[in-house]
Protein backbone atom coordinates (compact mmCIF):
# COMPACT_ATOMS: atom_id res chain seq x y z
CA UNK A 1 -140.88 -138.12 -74.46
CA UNK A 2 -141.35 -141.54 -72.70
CA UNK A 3 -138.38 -141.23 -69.88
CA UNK A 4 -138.84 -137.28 -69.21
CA UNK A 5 -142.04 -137.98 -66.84
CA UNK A 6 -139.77 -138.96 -63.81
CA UNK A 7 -136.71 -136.82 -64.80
CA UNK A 8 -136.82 -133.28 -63.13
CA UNK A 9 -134.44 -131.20 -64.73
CA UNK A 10 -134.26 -130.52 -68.40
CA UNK A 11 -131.85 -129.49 -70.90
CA UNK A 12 -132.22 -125.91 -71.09
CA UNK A 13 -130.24 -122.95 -72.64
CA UNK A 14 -127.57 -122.52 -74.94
CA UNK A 15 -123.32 -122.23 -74.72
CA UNK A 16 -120.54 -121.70 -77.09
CA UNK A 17 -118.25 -124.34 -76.83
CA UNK A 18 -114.70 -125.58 -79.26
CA UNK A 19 -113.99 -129.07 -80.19
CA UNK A 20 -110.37 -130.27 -79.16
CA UNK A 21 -108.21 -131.55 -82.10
CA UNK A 22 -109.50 -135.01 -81.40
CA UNK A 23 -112.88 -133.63 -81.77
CA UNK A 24 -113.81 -134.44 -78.24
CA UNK A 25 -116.88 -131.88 -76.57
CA UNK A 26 -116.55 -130.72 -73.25
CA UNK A 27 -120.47 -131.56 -72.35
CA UNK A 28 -121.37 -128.52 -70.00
CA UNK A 29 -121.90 -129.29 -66.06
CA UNK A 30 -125.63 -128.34 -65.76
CA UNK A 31 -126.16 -130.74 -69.00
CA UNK A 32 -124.32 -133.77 -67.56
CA UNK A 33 -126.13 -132.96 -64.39
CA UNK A 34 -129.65 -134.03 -66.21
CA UNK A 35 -127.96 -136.71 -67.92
CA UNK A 36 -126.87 -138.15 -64.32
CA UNK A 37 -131.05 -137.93 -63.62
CA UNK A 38 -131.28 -140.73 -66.36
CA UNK A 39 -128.91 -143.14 -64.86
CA UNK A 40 -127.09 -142.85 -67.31
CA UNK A 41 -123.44 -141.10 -68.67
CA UNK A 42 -123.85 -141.86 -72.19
CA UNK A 43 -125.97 -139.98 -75.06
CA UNK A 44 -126.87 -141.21 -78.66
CA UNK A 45 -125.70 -138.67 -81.24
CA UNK A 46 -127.87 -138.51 -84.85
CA UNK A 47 -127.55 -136.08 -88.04
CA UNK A 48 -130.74 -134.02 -87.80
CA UNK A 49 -130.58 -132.38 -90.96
CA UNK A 50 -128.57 -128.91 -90.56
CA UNK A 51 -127.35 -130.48 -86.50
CA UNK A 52 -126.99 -132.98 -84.62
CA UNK A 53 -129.16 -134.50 -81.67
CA UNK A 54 -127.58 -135.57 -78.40
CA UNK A 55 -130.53 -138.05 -76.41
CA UNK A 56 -129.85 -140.22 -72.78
CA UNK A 57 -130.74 -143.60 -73.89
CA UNK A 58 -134.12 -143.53 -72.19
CA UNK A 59 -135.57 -140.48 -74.66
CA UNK A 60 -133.59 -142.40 -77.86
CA UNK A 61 -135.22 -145.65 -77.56
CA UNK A 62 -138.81 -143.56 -76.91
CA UNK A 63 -138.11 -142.11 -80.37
CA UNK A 64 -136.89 -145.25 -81.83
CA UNK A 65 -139.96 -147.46 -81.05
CA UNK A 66 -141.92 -144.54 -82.18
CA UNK A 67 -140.28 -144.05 -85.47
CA UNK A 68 -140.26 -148.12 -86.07
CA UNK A 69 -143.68 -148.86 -84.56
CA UNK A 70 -145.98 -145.80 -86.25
CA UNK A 71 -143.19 -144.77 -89.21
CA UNK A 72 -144.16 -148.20 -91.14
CA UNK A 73 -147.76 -146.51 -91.24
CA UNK A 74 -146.20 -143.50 -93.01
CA UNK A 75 -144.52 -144.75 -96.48
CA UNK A 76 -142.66 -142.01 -97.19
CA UNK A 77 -140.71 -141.96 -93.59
CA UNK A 78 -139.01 -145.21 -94.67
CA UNK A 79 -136.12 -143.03 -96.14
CA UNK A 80 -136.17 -140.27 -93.00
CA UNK A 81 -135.91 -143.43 -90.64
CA UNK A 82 -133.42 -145.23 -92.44
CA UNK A 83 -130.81 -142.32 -92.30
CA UNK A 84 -131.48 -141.17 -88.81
CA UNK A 85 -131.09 -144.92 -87.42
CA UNK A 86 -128.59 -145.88 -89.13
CA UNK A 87 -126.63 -142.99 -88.03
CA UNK A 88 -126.88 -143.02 -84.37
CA UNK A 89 -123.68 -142.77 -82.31
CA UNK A 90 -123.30 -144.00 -78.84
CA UNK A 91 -121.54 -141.46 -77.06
CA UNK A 92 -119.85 -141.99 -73.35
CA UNK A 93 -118.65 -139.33 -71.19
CA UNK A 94 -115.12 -139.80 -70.43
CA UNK A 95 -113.69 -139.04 -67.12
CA UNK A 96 -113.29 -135.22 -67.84
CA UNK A 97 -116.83 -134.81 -69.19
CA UNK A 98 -116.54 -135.05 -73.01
CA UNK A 99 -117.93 -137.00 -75.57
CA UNK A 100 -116.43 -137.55 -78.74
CA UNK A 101 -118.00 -136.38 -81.97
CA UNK A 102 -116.72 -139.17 -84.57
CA UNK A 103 -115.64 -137.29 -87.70
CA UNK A 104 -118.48 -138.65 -89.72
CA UNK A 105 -120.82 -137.23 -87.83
CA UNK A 106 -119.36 -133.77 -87.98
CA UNK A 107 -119.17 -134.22 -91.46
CA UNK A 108 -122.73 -134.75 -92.17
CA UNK A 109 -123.58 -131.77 -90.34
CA UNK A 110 -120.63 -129.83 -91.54
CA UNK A 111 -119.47 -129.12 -87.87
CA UNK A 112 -116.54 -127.51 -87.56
CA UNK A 113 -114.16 -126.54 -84.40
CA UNK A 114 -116.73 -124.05 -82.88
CA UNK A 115 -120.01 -125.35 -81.95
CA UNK A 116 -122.98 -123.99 -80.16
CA UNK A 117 -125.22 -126.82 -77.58
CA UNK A 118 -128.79 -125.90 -77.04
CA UNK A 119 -130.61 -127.35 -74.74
CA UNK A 120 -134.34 -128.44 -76.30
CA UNK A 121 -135.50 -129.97 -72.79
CA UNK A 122 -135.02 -133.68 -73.40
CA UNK A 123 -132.59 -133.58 -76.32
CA UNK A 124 -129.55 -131.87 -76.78
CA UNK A 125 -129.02 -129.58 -79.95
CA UNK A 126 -125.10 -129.51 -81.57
CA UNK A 127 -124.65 -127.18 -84.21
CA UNK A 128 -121.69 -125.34 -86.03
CA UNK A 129 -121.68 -122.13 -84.83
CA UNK A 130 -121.63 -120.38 -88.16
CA UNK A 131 -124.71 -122.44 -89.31
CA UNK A 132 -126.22 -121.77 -85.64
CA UNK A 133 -126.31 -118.15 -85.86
CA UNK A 134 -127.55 -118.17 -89.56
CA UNK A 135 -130.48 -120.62 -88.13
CA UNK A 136 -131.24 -118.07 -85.79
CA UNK A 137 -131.39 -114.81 -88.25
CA UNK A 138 -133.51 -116.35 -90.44
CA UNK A 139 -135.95 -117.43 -87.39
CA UNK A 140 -135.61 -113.60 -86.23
CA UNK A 141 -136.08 -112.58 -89.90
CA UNK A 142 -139.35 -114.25 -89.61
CA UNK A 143 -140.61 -114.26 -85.71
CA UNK A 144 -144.20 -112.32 -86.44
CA UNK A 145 -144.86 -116.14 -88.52
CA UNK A 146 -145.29 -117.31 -85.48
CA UNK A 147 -147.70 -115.77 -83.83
CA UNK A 148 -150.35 -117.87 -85.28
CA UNK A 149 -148.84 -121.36 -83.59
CA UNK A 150 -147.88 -119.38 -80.58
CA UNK A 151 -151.80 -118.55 -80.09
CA UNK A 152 -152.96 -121.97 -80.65
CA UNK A 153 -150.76 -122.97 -78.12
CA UNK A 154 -152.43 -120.41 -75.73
CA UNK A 155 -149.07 -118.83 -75.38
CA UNK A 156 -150.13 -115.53 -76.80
């Protein structure tokens, strides 16, 4: 992404975390620690079909301009772009680290209480943990698929 160049850490690995009753998200040390890197303590939140995405600003407004400038080239993004614009969420950590999921976010993801964050290097990953570890099965279910893209990546 466009703001990751200068940035030296990256959002890495995965942790179980619960929402409060408020819905608030204790963002994990190490994660706000990258965040920090982009000047920045706040994160825009968007549905991403089965999750959510958690961005700095920097890495949002990369995919933004990307999605408005080259999407109009692609017709049938128009509907793709509408919903995941129109449903960003600015997100500020408080003093105690959290952000605060609104409820209609959760609700288009169907996030409950228990949640698992995964980092994805310049993005962060929020998912229901039920929905997480069903995700995962069905990429273990089908790992050898891979293979393929993992060898035109020159990974394997």
């Amino acid at each position: 992404m466009g703001g990751s160049k200068a940035i030296k850490s990256r959002f890495r690995s995965k942790s179980e975390h619960s929402l409060d009753s408020k819905g608030r998200l204790n963002f994990p040390s190490r994660f706000r620690e990258v965040l920090k890197q982009y000047g920045s303590e706040t994160l825009m939140i968007t549905s991403w079909g089965k999750h959510l995405r958690a961005y700095p600003v920097s890495e949002w407004e990369t995919i933004e301009d990307k999605l408005i400038d080259q999407g109009k080239e692609q017709p049938r993004m128009a509907r793709f772009i509408r919903l995941v614009l129109s449903g960003v969420t600015e997100c500020n950590l408080d003093k105690q680290g959290r952000i605060l999921l609104s409820s209609a976010l959760r609700a288009e993801t169907r996030i409950g209480k228990d949640i698992v964050l995964t980092g994805m290097r310049d993005w962060v990953e929020i998912w229901d943990k039920d929905a997480w570890h069903l995700e995962v099965q069905a990429t273990r279910d089908n790992f050898d698929s891979f293979d393929e893209g993992l060898a035109k990546l020159g990974i394997i």
